[in-house]
C-alpha atoms as a PDB file:
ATOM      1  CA  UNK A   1     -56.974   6.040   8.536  1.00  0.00           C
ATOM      2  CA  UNK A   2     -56.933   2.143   8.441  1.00  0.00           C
ATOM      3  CA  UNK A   3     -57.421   2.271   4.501  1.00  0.00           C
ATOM      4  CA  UNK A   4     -54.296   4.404   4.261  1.00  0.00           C
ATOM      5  CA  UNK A   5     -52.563   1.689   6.411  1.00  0.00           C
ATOM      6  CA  UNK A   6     -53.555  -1.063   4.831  1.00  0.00           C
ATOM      7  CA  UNK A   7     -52.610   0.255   1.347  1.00  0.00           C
ATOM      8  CA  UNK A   8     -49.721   1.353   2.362  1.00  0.00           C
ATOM      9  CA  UNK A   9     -48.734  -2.167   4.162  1.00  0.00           C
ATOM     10  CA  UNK A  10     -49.474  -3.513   1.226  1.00  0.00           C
ATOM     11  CA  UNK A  11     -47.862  -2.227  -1.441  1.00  0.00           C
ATOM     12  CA  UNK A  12     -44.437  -1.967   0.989  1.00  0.00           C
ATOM     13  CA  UNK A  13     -45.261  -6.009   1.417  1.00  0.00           C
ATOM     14  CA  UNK A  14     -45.434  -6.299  -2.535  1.00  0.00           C
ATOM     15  CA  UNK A  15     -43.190  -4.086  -3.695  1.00  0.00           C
ATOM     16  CA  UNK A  16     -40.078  -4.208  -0.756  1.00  0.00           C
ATOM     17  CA  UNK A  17     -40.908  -7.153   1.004  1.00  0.00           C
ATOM     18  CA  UNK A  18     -42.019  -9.993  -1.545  1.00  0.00           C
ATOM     19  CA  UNK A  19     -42.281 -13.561   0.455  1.00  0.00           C
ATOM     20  CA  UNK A  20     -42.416 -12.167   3.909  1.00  0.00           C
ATOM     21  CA  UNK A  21     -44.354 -12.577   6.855  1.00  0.00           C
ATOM     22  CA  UNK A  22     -47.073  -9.500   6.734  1.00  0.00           C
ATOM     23  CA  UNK A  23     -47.080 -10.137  10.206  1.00  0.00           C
ATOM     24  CA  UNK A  24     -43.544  -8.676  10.622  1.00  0.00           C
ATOM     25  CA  UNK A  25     -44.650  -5.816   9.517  1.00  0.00           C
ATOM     26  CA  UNK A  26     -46.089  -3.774  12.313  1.00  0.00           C
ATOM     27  CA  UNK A  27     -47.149   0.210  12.236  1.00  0.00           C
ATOM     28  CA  UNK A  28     -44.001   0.866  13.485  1.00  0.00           C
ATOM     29  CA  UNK A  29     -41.749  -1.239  11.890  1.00  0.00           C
ATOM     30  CA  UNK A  30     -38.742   1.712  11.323  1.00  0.00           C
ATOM     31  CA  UNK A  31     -38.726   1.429   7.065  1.00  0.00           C
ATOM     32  CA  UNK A  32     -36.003   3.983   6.390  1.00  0.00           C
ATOM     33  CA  UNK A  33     -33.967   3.719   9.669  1.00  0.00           C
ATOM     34  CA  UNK A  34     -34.655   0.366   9.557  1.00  0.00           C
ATOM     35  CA  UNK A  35     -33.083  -0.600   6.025  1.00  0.00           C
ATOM     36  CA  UNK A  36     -36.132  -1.523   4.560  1.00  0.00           C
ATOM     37  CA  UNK A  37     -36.277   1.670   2.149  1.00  0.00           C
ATOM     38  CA  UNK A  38     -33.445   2.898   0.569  1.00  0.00           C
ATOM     39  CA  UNK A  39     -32.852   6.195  -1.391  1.00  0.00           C
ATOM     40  CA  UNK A  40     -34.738   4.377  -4.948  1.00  0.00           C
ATOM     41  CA  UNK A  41     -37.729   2.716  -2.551  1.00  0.00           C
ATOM     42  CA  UNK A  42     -38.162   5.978  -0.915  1.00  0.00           C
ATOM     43  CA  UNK A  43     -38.986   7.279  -3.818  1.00  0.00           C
ATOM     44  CA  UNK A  44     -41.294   4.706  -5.273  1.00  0.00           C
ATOM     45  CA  UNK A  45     -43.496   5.009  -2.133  1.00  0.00           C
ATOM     46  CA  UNK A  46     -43.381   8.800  -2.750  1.00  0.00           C
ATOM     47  CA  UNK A  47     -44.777   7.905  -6.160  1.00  0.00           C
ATOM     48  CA  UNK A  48     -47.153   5.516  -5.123  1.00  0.00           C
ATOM     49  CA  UNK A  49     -48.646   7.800  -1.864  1.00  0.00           C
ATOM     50  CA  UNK A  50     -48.740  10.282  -4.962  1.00  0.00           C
ATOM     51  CA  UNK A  51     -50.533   8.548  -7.120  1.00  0.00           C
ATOM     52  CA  UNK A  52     -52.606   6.328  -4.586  1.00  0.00           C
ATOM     53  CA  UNK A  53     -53.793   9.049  -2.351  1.00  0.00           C
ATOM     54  CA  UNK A  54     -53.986  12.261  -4.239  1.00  0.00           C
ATOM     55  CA  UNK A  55     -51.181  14.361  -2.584  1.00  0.00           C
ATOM     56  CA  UNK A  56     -48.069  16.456  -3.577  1.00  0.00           C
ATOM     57  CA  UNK A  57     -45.154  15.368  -1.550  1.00  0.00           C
ATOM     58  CA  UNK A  58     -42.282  17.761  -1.338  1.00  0.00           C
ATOM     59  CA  UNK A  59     -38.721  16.499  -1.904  1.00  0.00           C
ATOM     60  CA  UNK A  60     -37.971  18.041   1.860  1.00  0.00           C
ATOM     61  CA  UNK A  61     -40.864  15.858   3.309  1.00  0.00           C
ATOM     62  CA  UNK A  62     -39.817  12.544   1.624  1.00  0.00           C
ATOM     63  CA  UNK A  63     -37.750  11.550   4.547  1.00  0.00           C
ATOM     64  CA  UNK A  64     -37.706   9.747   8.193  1.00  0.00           C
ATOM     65  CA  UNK A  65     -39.501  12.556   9.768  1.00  0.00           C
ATOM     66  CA  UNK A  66     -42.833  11.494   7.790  1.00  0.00           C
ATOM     67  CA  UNK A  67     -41.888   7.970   6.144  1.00  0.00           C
ATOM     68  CA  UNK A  68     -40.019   5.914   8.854  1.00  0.00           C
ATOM     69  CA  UNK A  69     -43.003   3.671   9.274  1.00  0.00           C
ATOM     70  CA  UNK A  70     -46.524   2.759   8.498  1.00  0.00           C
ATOM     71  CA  UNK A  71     -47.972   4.844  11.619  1.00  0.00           C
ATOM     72  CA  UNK A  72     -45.394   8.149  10.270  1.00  0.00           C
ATOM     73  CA  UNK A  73     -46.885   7.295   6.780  1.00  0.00           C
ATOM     74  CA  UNK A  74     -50.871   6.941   7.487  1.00  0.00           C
ATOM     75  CA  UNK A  75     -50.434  10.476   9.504  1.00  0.00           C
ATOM     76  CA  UNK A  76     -48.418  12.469   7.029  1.00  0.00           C
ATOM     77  CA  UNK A  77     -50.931  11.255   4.315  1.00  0.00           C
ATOM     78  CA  UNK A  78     -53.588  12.081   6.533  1.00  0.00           C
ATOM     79  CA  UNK A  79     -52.383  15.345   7.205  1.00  0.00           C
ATOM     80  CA  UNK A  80     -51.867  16.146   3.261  1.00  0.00           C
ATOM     81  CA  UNK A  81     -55.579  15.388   2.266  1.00  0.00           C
ATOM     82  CA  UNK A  82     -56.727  17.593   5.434  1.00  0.00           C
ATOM     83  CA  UNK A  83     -54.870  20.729   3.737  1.00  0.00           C
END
């Protein structure tokens, strides 16, 4: 569960969030509610959880009710590899 996290955290740091404070970035920092993700980021994380982690996300899951924040993120993945 922590790896997810910290891959995740990372990536949104390097990708979203260049020249930030990781710090700032919590587990429940809200990403998509929040303004951190848009509709194009959203989708590059989709890629990257993809890609990173194994799993098929479907276009009705790629929203705030799985991807709203780090915490929302490391379960959902979690939840795909259990399946």
């Amino acid at each position: 569960m922590e790896d997810i996290a910290k891959a995740v955290h990372g990536f949104i740091l390097d990708e979203f969030l260049p020249g930030e404070d990781p710090a700032e970035l919590t587990a429940t920092t809200p990403l998509i509610t929040g303004g951190i993700l848009d509709s194009i980021s959203t989708l590059k994380l989709v890629v990257f959880l993809e890609e990173q982690f194994g799993i098929t996300v479907e276009a009705y899951e790629a929203g705030v009710d799985h991807l709203d924040s780090i915490q929302d993120i490391t379960s959902f993945v979690q939840s795909k590899r259990a399946a």
